[in-house]
PDB file of N, CA and C in Angstrom:
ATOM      1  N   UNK A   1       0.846  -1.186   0.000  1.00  0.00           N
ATOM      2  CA  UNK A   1       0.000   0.000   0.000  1.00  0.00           C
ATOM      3  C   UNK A   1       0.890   1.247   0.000  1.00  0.00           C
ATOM      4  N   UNK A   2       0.481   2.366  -0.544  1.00  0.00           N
ATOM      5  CA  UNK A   2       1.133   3.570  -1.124  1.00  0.00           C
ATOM      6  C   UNK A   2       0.503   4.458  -0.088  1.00  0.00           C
ATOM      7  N   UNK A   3       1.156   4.914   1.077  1.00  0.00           N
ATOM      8  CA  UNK A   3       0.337   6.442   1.604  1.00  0.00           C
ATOM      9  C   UNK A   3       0.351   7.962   1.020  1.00  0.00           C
ATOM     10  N   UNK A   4      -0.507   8.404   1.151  1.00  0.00           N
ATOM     11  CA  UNK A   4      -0.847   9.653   0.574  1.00  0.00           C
ATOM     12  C   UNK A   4      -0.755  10.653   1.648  1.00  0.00           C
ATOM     13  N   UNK A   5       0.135  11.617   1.325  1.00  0.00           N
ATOM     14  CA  UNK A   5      -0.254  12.738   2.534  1.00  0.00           C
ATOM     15  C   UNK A   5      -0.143  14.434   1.656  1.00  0.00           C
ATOM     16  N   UNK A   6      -0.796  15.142   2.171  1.00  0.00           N
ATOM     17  CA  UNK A   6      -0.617  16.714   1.891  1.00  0.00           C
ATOM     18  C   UNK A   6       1.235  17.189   2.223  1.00  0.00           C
ATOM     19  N   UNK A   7       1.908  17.573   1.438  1.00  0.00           N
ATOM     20  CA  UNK A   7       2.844  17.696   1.828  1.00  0.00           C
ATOM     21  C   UNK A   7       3.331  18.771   2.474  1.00  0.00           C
ATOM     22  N   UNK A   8       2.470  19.879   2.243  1.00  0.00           N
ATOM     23  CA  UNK A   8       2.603  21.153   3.358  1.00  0.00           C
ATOM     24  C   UNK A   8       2.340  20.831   4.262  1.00  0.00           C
ATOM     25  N   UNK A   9       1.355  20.313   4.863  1.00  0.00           N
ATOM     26  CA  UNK A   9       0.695  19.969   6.348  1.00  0.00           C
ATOM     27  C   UNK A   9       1.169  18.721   6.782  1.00  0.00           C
ATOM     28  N   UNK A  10       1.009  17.687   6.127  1.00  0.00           N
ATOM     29  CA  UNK A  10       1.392  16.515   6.357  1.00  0.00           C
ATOM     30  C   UNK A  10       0.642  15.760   7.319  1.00  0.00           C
ATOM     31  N   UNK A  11      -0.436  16.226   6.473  1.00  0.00           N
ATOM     32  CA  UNK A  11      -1.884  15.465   6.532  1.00  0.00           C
ATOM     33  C   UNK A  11      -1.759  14.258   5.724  1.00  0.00           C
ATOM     34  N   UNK A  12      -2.083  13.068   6.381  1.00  0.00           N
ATOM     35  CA  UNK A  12      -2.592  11.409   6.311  1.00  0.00           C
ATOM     36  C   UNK A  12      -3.987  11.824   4.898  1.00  0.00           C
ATOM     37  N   UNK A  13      -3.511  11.603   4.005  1.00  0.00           N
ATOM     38  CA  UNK A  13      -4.707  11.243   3.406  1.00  0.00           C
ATOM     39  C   UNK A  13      -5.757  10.212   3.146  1.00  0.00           C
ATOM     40  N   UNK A  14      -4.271   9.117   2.889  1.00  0.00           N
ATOM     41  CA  UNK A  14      -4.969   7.601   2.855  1.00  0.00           C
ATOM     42  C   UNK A  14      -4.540   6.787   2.216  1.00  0.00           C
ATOM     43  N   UNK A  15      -4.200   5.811   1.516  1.00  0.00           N
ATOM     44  CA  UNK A  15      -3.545   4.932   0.516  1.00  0.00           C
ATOM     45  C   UNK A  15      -4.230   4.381  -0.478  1.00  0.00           C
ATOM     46  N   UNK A  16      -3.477   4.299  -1.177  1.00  0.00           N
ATOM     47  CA  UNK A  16      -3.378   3.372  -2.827  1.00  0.00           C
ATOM     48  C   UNK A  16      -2.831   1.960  -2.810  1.00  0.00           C
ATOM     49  N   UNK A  17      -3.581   1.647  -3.157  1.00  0.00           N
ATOM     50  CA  UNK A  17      -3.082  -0.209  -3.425  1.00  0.00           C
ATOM     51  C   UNK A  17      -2.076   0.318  -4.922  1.00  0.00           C
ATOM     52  N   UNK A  18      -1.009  -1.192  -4.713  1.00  0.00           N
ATOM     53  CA  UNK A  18      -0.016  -0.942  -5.867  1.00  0.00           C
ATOM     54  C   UNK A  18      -0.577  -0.509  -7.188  1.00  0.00           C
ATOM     55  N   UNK A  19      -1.846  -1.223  -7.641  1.00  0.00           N
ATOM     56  CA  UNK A  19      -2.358  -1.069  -8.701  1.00  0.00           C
ATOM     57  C   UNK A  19      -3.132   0.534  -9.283  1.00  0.00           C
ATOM     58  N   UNK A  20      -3.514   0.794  -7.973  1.00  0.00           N
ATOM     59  CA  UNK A  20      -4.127   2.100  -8.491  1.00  0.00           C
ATOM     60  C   UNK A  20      -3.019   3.087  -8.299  1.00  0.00           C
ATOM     61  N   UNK A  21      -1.459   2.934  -7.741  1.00  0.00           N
ATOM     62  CA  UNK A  21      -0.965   3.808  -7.269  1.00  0.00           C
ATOM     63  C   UNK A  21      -0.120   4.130  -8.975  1.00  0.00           C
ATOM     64  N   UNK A  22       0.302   2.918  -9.475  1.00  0.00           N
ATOM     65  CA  UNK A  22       0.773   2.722 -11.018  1.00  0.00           C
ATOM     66  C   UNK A  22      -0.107   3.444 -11.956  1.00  0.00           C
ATOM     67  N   UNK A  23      -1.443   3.500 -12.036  1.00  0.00           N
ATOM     68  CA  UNK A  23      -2.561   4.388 -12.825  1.00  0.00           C
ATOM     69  C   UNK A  23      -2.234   5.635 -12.467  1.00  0.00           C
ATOM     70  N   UNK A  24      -2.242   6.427 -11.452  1.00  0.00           N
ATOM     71  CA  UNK A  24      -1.694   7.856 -10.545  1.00  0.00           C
ATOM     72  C   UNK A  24      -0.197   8.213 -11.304  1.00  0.00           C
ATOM     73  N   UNK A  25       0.557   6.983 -11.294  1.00  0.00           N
ATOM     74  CA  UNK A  25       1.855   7.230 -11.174  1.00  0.00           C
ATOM     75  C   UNK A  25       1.654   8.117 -13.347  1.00  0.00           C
ATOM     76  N   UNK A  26       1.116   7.171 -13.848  1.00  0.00           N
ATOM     77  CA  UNK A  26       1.171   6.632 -15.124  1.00  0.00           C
ATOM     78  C   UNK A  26       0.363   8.450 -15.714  1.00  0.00           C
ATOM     79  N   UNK A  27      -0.434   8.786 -14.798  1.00  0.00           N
ATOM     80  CA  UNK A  27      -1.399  10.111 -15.677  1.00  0.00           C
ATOM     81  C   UNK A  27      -0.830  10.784 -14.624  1.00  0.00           C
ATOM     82  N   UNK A  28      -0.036  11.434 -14.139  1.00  0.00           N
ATOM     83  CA  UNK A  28       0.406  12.361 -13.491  1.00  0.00           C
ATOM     84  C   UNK A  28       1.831  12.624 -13.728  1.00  0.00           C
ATOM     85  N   UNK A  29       2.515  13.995 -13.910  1.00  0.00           N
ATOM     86  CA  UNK A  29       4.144  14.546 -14.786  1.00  0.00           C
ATOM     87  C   UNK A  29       4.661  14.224 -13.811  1.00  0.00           C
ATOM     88  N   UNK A  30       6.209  13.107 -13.691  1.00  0.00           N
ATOM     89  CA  UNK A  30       6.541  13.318 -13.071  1.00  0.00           C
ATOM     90  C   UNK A  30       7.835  14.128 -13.608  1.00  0.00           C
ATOM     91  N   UNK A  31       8.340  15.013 -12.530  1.00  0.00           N
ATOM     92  CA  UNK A  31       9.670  16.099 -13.265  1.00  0.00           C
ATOM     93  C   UNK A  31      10.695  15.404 -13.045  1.00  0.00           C
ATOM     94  N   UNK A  32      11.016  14.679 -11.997  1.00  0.00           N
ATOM     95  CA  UNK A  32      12.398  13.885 -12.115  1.00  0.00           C
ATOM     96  C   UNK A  32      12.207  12.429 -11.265  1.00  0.00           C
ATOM     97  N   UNK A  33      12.886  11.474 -11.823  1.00  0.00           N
ATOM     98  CA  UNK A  33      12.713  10.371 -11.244  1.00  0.00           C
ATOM     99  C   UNK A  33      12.589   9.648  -9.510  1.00  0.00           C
ATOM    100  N   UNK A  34      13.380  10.825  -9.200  1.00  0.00           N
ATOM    101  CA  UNK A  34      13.941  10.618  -7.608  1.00  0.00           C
ATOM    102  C   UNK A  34      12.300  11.238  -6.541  1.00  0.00           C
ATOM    103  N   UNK A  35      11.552  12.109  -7.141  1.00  0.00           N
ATOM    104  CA  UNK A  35      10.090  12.987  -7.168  1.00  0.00           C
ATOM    105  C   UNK A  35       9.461  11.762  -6.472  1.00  0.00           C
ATOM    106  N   UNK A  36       8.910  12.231  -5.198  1.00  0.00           N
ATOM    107  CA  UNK A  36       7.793  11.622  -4.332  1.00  0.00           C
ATOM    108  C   UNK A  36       6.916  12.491  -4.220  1.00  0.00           C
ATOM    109  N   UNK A  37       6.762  13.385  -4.988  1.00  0.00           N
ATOM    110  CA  UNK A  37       5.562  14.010  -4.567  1.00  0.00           C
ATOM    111  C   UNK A  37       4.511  14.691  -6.056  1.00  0.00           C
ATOM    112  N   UNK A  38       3.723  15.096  -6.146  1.00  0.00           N
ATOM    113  CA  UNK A  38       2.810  15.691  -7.456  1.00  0.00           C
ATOM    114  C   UNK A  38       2.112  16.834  -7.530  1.00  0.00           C
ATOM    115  N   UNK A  39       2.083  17.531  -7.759  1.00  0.00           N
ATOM    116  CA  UNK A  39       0.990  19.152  -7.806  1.00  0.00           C
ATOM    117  C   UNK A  39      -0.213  18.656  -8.619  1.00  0.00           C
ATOM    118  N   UNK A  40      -1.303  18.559  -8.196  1.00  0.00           N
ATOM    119  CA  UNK A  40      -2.744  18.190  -8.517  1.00  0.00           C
ATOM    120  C   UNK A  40      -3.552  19.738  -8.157  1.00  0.00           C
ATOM    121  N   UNK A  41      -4.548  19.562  -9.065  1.00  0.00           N
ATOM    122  CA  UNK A  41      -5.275  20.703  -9.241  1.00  0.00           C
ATOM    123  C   UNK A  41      -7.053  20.465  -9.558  1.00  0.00           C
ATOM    124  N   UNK A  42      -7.915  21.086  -9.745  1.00  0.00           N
ATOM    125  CA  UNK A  42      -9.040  20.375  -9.417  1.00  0.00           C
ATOM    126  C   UNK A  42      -9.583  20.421 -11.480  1.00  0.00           C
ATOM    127  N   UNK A  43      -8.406  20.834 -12.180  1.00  0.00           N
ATOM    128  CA  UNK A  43      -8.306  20.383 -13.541  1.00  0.00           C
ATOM    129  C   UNK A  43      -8.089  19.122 -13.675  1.00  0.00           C
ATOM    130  N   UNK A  44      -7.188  18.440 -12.653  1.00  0.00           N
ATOM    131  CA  UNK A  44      -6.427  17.698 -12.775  1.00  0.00           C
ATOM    132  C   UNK A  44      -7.500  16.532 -12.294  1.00  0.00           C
ATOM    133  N   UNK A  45      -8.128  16.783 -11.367  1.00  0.00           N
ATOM    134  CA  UNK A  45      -9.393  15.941 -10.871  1.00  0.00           C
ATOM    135  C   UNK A  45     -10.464  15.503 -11.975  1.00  0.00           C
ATOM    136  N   UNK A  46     -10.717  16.656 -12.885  1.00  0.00           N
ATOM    137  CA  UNK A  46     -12.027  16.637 -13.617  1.00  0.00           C
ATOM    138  C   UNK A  46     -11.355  15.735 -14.641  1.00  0.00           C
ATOM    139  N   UNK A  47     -10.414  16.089 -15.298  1.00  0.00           N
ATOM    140  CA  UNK A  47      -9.353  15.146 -16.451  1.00  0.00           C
ATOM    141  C   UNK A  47      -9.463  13.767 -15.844  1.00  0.00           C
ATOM    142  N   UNK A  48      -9.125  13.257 -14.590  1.00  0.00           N
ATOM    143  CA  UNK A  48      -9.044  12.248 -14.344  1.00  0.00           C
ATOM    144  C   UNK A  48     -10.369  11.355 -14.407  1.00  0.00           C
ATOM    145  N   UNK A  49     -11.195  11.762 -13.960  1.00  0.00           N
ATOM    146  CA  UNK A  49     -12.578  11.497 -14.097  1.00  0.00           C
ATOM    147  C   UNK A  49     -13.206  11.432 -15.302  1.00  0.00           C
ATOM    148  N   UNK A  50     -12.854  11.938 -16.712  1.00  0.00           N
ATOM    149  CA  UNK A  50     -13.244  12.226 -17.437  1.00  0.00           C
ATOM    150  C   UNK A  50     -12.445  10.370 -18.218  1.00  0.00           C
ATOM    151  N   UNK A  51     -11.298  10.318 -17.826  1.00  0.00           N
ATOM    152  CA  UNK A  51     -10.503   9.080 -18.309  1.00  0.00           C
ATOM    153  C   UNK A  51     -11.165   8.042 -17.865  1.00  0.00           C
ATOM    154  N   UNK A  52     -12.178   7.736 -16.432  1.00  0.00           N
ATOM    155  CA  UNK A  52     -12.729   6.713 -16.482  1.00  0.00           C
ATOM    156  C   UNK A  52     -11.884   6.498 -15.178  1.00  0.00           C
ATOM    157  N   UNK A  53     -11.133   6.943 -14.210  1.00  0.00           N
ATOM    158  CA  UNK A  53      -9.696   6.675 -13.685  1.00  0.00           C
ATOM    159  C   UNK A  53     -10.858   6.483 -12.129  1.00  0.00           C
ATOM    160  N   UNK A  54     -10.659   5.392 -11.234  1.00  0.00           N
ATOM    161  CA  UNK A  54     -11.302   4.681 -10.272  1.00  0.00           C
ATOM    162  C   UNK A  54     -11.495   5.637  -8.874  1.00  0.00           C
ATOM    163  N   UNK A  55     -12.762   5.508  -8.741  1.00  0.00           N
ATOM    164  CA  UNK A  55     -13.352   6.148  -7.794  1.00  0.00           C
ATOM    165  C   UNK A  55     -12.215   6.696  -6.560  1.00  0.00           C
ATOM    166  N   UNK A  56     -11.198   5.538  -5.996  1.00  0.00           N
ATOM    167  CA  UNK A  56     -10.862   5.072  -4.941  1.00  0.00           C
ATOM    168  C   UNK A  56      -9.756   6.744  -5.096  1.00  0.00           C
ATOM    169  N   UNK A  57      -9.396   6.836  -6.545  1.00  0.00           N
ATOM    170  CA  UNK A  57      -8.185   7.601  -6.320  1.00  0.00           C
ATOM    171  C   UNK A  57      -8.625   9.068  -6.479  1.00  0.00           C
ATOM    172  N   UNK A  58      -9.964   8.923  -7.475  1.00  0.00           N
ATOM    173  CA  UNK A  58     -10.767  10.374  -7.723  1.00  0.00           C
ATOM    174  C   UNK A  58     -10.923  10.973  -5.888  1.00  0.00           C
ATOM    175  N   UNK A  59     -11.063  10.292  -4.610  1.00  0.00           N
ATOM    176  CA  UNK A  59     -11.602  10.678  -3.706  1.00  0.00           C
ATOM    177  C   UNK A  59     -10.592  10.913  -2.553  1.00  0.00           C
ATOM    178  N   UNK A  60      -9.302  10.194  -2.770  1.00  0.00           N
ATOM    179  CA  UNK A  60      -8.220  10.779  -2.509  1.00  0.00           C
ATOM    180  C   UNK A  60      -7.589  12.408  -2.694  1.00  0.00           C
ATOM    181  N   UNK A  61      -7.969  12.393  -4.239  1.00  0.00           N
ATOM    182  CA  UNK A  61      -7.175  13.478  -4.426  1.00  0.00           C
ATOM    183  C   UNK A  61      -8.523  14.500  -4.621  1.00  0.00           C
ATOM    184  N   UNK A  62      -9.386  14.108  -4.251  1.00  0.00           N
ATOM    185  CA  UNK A  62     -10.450  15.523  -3.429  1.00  0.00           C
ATOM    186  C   UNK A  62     -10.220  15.816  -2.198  1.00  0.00           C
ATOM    187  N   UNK A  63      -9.824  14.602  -1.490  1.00  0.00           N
ATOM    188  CA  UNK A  63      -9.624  15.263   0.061  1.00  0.00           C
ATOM    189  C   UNK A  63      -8.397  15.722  -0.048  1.00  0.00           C
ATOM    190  N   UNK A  64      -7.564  15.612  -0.805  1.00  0.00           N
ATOM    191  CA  UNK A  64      -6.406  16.232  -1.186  1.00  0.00           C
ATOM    192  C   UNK A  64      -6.729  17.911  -1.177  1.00  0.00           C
ATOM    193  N   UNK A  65      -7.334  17.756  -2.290  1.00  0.00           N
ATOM    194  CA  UNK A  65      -7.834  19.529  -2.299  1.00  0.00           C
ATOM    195  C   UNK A  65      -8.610  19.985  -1.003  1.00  0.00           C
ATOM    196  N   UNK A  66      -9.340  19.615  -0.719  1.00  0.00           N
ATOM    197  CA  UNK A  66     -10.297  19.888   0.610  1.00  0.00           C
ATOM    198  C   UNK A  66     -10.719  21.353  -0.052  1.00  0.00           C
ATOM    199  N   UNK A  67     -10.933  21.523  -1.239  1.00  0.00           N
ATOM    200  CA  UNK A  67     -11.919  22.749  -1.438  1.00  0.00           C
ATOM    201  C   UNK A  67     -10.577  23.855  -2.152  1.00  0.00           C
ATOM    202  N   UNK A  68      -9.625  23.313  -2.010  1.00  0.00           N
ATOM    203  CA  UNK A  68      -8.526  24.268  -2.445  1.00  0.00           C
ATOM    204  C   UNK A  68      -8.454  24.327  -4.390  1.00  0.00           C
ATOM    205  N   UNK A  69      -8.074  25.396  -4.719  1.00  0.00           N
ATOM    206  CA  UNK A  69      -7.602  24.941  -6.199  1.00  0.00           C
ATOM    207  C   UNK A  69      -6.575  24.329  -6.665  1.00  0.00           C
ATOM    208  N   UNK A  70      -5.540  23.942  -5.421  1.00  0.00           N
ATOM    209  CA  UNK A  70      -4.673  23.129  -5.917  1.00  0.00           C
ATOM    210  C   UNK A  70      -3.545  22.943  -4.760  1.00  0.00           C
ATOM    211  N   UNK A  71      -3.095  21.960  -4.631  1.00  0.00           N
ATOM    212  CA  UNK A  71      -2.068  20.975  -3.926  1.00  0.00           C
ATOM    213  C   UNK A  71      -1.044  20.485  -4.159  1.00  0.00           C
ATOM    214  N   UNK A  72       0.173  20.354  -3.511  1.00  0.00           N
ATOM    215  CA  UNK A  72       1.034  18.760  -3.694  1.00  0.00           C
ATOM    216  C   UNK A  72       0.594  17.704  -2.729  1.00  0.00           C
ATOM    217  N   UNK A  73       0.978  16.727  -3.367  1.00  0.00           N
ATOM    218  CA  UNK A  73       0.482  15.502  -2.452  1.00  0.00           C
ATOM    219  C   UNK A  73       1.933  14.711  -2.380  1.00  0.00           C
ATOM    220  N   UNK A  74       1.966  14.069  -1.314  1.00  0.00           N
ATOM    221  CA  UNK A  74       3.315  13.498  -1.240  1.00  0.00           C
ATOM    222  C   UNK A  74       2.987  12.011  -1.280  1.00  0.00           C
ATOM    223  N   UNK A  75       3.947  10.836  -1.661  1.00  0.00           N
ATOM    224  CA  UNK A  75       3.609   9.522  -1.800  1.00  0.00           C
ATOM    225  C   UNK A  75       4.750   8.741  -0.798  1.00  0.00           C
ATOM    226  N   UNK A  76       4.394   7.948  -0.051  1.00  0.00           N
ATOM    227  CA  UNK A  76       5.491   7.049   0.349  1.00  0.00           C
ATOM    228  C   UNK A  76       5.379   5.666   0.853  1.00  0.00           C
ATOM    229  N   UNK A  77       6.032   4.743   0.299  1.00  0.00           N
ATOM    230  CA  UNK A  77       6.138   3.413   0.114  1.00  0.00           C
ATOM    231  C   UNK A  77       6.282   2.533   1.366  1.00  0.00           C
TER     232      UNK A  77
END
């Protein structure tokens, strides 16, 4: 399992099973390989949703936002 946290606050968001964390990994830029973390935006939400991309992670990265226009989220193994 993959945890998710806000990386400013370092707020617990919640986890990703390997499989959905590879889908995340796969539609999201990463800038350099060594990068644990992602800037998500609530563009970035609607795009994802629009791909068909699984509930589990669409609701992650809303509580991610918590109403904000946009976030990093941090990942760790």
């Amino acid at each position: 399992m993959i945890k998710l946290v806000n990386k400013e606050t370092r707020q617990e968001l919640g986890f990703l099973s390997e499989e959905d964390f590879a889908i995340l990994q796969r539609e999201l830029e990463v800038e350099n390989p060594e990068d644990t973390d992602y800037y998500i935006n609530k563009d970035t939400v609607e795009f994802m949703v629009e791909q068909g991309i699984s509930q589990t992670i669409i609701d992650l990265l809303n509580k991610a936002l918590n109403g904000a226009e946009e976030v990093d989220i941090e990942w760790i193994k």
